[in-house]
Protein backbone atom coordinates (compact mmCIF):
# COMPACT_ATOMS: atom_id res chain seq x y z
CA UNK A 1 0.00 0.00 0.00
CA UNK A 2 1.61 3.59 -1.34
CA UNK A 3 0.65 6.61 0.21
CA UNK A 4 0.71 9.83 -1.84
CA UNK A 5 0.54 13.21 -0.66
CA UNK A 6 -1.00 16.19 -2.75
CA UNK A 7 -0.16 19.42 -2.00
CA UNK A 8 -1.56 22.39 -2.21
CA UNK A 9 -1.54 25.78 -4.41
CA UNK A 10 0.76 27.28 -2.31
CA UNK A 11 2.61 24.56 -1.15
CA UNK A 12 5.61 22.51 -1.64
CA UNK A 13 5.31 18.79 -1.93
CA UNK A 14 7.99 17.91 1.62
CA UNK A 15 6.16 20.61 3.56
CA UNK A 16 5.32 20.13 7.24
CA UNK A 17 2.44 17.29 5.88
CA UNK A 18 4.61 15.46 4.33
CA UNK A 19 7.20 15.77 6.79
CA UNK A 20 4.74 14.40 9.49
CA UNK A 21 3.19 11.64 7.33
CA UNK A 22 6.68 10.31 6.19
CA UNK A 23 8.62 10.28 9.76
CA UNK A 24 5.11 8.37 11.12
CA UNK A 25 4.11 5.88 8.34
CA UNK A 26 7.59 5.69 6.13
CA UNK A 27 7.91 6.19 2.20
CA UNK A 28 5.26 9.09 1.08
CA UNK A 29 5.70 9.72 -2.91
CA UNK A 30 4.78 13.23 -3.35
CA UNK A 31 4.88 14.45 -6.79
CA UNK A 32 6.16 17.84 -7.56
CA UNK A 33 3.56 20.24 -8.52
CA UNK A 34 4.96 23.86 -7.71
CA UNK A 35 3.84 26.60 -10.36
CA UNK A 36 1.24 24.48 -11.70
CA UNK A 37 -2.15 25.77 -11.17
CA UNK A 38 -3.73 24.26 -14.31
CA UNK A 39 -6.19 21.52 -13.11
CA UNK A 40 -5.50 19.22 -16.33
CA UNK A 41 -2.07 19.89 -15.88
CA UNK A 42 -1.46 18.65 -12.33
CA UNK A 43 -3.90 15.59 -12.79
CA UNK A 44 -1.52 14.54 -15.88
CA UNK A 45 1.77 15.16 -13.26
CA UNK A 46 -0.11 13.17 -10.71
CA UNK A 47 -0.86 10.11 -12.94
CA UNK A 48 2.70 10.16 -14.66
CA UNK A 49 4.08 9.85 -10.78
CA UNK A 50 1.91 7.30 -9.50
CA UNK A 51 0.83 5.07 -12.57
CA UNK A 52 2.57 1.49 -12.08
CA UNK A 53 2.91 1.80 -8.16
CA UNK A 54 -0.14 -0.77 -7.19
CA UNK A 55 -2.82 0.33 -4.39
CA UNK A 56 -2.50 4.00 -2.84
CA UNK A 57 -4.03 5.78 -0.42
CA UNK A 58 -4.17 9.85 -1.73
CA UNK A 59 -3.92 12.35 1.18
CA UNK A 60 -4.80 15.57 -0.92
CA UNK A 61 -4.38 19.41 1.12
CA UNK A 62 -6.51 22.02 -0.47
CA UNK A 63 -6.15 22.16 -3.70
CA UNK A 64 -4.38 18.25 -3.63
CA UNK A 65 -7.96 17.52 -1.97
CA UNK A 66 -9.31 18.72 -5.37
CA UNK A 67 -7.27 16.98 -7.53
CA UNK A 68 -7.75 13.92 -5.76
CA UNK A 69 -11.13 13.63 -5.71
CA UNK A 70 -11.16 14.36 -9.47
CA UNK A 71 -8.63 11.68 -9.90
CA UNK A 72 -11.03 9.34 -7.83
CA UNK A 73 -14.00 10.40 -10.22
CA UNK A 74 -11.83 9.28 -13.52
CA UNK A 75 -10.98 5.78 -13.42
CA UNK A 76 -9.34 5.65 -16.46
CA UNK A 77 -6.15 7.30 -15.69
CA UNK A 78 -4.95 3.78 -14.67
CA UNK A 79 -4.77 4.47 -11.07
CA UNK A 80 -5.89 1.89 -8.28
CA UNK A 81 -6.93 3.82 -5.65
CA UNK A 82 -7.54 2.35 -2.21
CA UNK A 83 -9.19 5.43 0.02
CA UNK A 84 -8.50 9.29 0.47
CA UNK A 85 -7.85 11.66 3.46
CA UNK A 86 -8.43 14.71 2.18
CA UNK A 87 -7.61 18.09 4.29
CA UNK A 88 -9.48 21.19 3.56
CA UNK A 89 -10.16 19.82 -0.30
CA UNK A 90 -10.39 22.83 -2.61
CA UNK A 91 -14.22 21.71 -3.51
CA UNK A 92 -15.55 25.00 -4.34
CA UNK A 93 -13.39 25.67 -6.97
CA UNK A 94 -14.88 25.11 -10.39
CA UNK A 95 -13.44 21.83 -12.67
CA UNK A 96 -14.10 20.92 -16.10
CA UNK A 97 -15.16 17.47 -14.75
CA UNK A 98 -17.49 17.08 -12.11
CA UNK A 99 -16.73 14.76 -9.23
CA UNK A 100 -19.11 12.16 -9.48
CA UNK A 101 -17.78 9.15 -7.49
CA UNK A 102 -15.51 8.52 -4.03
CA UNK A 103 -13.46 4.99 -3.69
CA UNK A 104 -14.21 4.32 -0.41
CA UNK A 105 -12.95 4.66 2.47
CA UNK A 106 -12.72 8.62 2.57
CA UNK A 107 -12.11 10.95 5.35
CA UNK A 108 -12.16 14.74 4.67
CA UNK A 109 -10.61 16.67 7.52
CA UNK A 110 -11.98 20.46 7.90
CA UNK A 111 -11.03 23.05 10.00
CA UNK A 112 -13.74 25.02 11.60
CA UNK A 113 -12.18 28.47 11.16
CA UNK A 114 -11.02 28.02 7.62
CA UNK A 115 -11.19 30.77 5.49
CA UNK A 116 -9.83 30.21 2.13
CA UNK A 117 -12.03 26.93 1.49
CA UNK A 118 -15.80 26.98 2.43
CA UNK A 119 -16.43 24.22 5.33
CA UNK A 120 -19.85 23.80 3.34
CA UNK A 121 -17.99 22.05 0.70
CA UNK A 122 -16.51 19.38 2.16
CA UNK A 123 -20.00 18.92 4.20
CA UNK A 124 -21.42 18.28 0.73
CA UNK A 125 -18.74 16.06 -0.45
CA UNK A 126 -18.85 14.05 2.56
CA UNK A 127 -22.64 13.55 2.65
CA UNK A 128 -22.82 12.78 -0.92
CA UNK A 129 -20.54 10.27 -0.99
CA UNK A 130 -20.72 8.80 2.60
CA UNK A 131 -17.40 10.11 3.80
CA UNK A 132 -16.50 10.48 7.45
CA UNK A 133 -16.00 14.53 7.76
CA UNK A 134 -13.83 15.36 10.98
CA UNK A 135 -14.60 19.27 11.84
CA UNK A 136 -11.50 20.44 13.81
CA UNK A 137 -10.90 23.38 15.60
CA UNK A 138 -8.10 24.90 13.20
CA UNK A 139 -7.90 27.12 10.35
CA UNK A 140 -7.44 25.80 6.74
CA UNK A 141 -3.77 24.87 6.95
CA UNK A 142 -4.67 22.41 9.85
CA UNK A 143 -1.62 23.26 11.67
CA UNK A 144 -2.80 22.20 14.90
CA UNK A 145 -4.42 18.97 13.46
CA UNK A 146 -0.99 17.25 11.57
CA UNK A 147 -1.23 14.31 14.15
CA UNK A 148 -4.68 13.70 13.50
CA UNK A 149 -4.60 13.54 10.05
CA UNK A 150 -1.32 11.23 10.36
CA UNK A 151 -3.05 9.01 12.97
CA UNK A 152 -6.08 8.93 10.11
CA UNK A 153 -3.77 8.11 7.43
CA UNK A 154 -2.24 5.63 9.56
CA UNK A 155 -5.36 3.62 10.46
CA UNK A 156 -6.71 3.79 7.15
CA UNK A 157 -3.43 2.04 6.19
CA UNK A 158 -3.88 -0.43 8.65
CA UNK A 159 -7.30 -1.17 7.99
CA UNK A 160 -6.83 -1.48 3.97
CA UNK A 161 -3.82 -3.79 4.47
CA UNK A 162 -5.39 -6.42 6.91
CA UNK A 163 -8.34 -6.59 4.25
CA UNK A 164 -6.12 -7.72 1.90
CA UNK A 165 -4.50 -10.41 3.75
């Protein structure tokens, strides 16, 4: 099981995310996608990193959230997704392609005091496509919420891999 981490518009991909994820759970691919704010774009950068790797679990931040969920919603990019944590997905923002199916599991982490990207949105998400939502008390970076998200990345992890023994 591969876990790759999406990162946001204004974002690096070894930020402190990454940083926490990889030090917790080992080996996080994170593809590179600084400068690029075409959706089409990233989604092609995305594939080209993870096509060939086998079952992964897609932790997308903000914008990542978005492009995750639009990679779940295309299953012909070649991609076997396994589940998503998704922090503070960009869902408001317009795509060419609407997001019309999850791979379960999915957990969407919120923060409560986020500003940039409506709560409302991942309420939405979440109820359309039986998610578990978390609402935290943070802001949209989740600063105060890394260790949750890596302890939800973690069991998600755990969970997938026992199901396939």
């Amino acid at each position: 099981m591969h876990i790759a981490f999406l990162h946001g518009l204004e974002s690096g991909p070894h930020g402190r995310k990454y940083q926490a994820l990889a030090a917790a759970l080992g080996e996080v691919i994170a593809p590179d996608c600084e400068g690029v704010m075409n959706v089409e774009a990233r989604l092609q950068r995305v594939v080209e990193t993870l096509q060939g790797r086998g079952p992964v679990i897609l932790v997308g931040s903000s914008f990542g959230g978005l492009i995750a969920g639009l990679l779940a919603s295309q299953p012909d990019h070649g991609l076997e997704i396994a589940g998503m944590v998704l922090c503070a997905p960009a869902f408001h923002v317009p795509a060419a392609d609407p997001i019309d199916r999850c791979p379960m599991p999915c957990v969407v982490l919120h923060g409560q005091q986020d500003d940039i990207v409506p709560i409302e949105a991942s309420r939405v998400f979440a109820k359309r496509f039986g998610c578990t939502l978390i609402e935290l008390a943070d802001d949209h970076r989740l600063s105060h919420s890394v260790e949750r998200l890596v302890a939800e990345v973690g069991a998600m992890a755990k969970r997938l891999t026992e199901g396939k023994s």
